[in-house]
N, C-alpha and C. Protein backbone atom coordinates (compact mmCIF):
# COMPACT_ATOMS: atom_id res chain seq x y z
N UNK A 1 -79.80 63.76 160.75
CA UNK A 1 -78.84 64.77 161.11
C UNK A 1 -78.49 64.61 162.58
N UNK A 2 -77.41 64.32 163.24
CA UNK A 2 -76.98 64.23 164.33
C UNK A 2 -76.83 64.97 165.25
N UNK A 3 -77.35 65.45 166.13
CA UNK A 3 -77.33 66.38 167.25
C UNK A 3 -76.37 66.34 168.54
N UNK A 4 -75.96 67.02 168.24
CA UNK A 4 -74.22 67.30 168.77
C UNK A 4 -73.33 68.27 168.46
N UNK A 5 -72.56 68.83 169.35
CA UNK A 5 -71.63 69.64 168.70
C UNK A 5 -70.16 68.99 168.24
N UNK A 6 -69.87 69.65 167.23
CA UNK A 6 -68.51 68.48 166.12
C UNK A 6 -67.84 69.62 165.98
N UNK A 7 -66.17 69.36 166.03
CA UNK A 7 -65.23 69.87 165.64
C UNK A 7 -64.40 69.62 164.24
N UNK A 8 -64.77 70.54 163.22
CA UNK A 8 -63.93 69.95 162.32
C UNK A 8 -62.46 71.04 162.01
N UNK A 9 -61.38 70.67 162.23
CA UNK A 9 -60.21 71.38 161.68
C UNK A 9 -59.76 71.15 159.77
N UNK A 10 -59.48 71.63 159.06
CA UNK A 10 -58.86 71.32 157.94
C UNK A 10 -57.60 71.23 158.27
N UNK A 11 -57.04 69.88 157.62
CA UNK A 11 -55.29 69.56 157.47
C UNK A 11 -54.23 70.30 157.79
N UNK A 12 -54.33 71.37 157.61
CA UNK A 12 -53.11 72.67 158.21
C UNK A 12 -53.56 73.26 159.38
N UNK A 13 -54.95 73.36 159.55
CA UNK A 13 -54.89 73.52 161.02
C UNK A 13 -54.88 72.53 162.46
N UNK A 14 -54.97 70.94 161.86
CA UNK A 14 -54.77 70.34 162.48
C UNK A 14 -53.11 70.40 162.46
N UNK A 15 -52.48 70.56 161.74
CA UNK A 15 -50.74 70.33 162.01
C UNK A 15 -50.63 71.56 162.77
N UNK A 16 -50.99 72.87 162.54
CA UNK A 16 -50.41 73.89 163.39
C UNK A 16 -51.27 73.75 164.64
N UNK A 17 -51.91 73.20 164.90
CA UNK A 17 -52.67 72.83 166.32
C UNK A 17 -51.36 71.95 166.68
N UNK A 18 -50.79 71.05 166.53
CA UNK A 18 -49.84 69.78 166.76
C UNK A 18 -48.38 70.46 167.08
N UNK A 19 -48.78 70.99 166.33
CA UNK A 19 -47.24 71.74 166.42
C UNK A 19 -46.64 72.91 167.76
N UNK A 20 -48.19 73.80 167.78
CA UNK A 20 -47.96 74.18 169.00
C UNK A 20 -48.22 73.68 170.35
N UNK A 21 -49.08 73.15 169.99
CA UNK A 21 -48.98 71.87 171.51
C UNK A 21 -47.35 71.24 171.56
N UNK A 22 -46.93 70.76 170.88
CA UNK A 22 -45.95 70.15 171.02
C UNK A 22 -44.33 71.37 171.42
N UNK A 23 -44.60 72.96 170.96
CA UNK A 23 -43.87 73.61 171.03
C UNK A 23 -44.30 74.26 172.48
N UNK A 24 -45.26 74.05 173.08
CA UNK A 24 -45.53 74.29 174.10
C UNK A 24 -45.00 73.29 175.35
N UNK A 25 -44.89 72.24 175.10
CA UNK A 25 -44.64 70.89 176.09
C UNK A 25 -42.92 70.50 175.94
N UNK A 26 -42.41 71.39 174.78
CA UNK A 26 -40.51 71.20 174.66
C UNK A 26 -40.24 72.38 175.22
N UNK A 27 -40.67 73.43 175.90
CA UNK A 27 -40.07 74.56 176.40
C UNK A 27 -38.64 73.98 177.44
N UNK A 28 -38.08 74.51 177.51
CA UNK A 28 -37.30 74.44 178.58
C UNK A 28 -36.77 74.86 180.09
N UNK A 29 -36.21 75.05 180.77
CA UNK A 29 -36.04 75.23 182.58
C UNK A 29 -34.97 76.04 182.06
N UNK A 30 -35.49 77.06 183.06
CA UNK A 30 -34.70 78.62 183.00
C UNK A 30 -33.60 78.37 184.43
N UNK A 31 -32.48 79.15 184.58
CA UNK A 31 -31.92 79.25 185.90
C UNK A 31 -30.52 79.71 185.28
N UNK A 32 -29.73 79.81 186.00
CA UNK A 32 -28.38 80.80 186.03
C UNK A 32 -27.09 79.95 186.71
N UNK A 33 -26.17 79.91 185.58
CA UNK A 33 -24.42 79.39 186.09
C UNK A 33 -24.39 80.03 186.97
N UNK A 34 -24.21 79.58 188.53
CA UNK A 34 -23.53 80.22 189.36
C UNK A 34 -21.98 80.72 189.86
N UNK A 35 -21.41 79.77 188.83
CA UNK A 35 -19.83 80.34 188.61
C UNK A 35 -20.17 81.95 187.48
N UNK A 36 -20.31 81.53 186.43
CA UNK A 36 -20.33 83.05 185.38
C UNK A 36 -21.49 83.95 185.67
N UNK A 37 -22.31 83.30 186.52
CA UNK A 37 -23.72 84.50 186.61
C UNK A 37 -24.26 84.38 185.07
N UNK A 38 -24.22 83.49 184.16
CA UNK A 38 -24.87 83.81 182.64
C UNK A 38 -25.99 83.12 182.70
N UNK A 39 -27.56 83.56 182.29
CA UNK A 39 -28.41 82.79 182.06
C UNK A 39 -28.09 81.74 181.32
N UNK A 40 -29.20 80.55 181.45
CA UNK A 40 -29.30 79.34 180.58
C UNK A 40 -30.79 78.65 180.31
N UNK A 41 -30.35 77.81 180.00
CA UNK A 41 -31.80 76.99 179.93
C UNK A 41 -31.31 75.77 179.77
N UNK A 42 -31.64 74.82 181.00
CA UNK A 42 -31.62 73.29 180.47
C UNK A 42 -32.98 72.33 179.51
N UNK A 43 -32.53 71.22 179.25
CA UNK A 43 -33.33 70.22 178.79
C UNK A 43 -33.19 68.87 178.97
N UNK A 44 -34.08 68.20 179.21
CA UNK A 44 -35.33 68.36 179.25
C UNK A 44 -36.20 69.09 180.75
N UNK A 45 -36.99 69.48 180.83
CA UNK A 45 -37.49 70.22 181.80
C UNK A 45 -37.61 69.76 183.16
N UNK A 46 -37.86 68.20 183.07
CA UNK A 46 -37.58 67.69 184.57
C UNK A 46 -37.18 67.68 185.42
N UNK A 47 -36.65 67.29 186.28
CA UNK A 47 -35.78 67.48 187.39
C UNK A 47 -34.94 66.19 187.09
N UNK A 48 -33.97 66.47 187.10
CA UNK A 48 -32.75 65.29 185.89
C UNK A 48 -32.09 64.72 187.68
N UNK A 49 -31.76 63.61 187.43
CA UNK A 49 -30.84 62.53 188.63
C UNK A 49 -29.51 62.79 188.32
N UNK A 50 -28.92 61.60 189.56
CA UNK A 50 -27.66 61.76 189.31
C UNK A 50 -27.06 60.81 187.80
N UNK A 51 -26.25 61.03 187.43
CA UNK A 51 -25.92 60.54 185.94
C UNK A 51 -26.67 61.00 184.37
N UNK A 52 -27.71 61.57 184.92
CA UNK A 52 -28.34 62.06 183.77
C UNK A 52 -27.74 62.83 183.06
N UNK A 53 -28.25 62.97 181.26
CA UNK A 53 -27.28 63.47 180.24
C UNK A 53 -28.68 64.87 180.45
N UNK A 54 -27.79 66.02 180.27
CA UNK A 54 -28.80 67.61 179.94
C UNK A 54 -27.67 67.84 179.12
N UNK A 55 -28.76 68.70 178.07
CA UNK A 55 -28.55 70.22 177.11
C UNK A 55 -28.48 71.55 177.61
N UNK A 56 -27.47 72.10 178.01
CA UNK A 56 -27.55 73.35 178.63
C UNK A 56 -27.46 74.42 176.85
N UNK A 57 -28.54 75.43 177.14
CA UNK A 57 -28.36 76.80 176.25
C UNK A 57 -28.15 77.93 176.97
N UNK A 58 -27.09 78.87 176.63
CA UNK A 58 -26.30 79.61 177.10
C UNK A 58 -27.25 80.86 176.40
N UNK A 59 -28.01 81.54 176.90
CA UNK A 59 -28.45 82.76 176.17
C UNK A 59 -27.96 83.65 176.09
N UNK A 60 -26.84 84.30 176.17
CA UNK A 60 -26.03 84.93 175.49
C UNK A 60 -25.02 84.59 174.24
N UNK A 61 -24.39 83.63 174.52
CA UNK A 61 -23.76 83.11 173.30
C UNK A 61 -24.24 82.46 172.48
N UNK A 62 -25.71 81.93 173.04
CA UNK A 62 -26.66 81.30 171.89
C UNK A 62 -25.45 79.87 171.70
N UNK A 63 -24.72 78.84 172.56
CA UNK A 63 -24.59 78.26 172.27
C UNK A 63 -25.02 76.94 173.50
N UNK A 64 -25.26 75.87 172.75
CA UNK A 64 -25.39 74.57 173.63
C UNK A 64 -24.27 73.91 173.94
N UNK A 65 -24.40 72.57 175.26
CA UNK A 65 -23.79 71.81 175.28
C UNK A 65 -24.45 70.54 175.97
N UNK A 66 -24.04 69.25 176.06
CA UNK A 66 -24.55 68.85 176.49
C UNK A 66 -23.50 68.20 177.70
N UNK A 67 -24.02 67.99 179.33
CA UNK A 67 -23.17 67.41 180.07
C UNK A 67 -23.83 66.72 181.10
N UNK A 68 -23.07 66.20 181.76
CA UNK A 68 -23.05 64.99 182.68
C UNK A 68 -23.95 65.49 184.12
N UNK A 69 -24.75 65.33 184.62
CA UNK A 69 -24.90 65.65 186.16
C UNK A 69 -24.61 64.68 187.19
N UNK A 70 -23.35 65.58 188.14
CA UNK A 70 -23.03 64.67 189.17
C UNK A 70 -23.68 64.88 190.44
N UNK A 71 -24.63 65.64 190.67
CA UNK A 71 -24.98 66.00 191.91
C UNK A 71 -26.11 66.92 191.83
N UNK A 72 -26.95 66.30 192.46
CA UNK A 72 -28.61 67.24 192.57
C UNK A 72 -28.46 67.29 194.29
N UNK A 73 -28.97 68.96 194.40
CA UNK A 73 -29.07 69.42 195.70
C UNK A 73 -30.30 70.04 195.93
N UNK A 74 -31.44 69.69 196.76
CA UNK A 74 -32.43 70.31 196.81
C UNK A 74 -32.58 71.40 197.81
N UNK A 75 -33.24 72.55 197.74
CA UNK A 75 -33.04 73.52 198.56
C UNK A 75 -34.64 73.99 198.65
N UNK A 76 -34.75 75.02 199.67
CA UNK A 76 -36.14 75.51 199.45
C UNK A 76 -36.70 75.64 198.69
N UNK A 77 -35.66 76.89 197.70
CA UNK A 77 -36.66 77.58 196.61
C UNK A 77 -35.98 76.99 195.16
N UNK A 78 -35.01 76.53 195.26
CA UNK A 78 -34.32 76.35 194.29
C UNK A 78 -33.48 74.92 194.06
N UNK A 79 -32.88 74.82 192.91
CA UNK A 79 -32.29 73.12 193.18
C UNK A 79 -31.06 73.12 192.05
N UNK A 80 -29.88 73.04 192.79
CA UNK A 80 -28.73 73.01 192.18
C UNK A 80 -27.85 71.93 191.31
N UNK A 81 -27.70 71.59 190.31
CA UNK A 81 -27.14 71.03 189.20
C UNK A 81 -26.10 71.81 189.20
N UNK A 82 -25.00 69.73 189.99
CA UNK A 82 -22.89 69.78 189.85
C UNK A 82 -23.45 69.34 188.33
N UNK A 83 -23.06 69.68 187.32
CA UNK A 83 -22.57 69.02 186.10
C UNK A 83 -21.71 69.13 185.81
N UNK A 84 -20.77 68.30 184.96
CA UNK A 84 -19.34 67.88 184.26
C UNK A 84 -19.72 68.55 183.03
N UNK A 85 -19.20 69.68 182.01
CA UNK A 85 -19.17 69.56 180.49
C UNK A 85 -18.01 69.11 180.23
N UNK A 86 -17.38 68.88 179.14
CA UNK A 86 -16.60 68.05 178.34
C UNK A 86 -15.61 69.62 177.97
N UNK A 87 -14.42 69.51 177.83
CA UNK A 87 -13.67 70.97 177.36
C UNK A 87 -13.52 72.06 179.05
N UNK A 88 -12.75 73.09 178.47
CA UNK A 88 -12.54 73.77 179.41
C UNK A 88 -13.67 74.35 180.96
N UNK A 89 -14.98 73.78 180.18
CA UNK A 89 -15.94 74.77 181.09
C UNK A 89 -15.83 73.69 182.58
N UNK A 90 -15.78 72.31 182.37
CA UNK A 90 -15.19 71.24 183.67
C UNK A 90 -16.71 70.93 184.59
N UNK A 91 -16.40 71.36 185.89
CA UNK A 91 -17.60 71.12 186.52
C UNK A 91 -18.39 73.21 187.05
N UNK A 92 -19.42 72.69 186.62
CA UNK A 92 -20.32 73.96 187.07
C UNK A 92 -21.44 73.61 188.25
N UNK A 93 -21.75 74.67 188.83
CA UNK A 93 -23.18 74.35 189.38
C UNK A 93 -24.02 75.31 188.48
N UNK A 94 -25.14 74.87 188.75
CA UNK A 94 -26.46 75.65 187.42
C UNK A 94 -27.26 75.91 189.37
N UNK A 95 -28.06 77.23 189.60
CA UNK A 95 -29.26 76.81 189.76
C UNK A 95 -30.42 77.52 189.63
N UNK A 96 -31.46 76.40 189.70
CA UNK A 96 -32.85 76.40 188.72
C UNK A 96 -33.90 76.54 189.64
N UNK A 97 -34.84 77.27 189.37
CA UNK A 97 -36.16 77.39 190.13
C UNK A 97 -37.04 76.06 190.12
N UNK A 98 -37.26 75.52 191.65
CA UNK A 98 -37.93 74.24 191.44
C UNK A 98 -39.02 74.67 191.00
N UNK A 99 -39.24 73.37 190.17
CA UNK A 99 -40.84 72.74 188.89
C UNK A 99 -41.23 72.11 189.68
């Protein structure tokens, strides 16, 4: 008999272990359109370059988009995203609480 302490999960609790780890590590970066004042949330959570593609979610309209970033500005507390969307919304600044 082996002396040690052992972890055993059964099959569904190893997937819902997986699952929330993994729903824990896709969260997304909170911060606010500074043209409309509307919350958002980008993705992925990083701190995205210039040319990088983000998912912006609009929490009020509950809708996404995805657009272009032309310009990262770093500031004390905070760090501003120029992005391009595609359609009327054009160029915005987003900004986000530095990560």
């Amino acid at each position: 008999m082996p002396c040690g302490l052992s972890l055993t999960l059964p099959t569904g609790g190893l997937v819902l272990f997986f699952l929330l780890v993994s729903a824990s590590l896709a969260k997304a970066w909170e911060g606010f359109d500074a043209d409309t004042a509307a919350f958002i949330e980008v993705e992925p959570v990083r701190v995205p370059s210039k040319g990088d593609i983000i998912t912006i979610s609009h929490y009020k309209s509950d809708t996404r988009k995805t657009c272009l970033v032309e310009e990262v500005r770093h500031n004390l507390r905070t760090l501003e995203l120029v992005i391009r969307c595609p359609g009327p919304d054009g160029k915005r600044t987003l900004v986000m609480e530095r990560i």
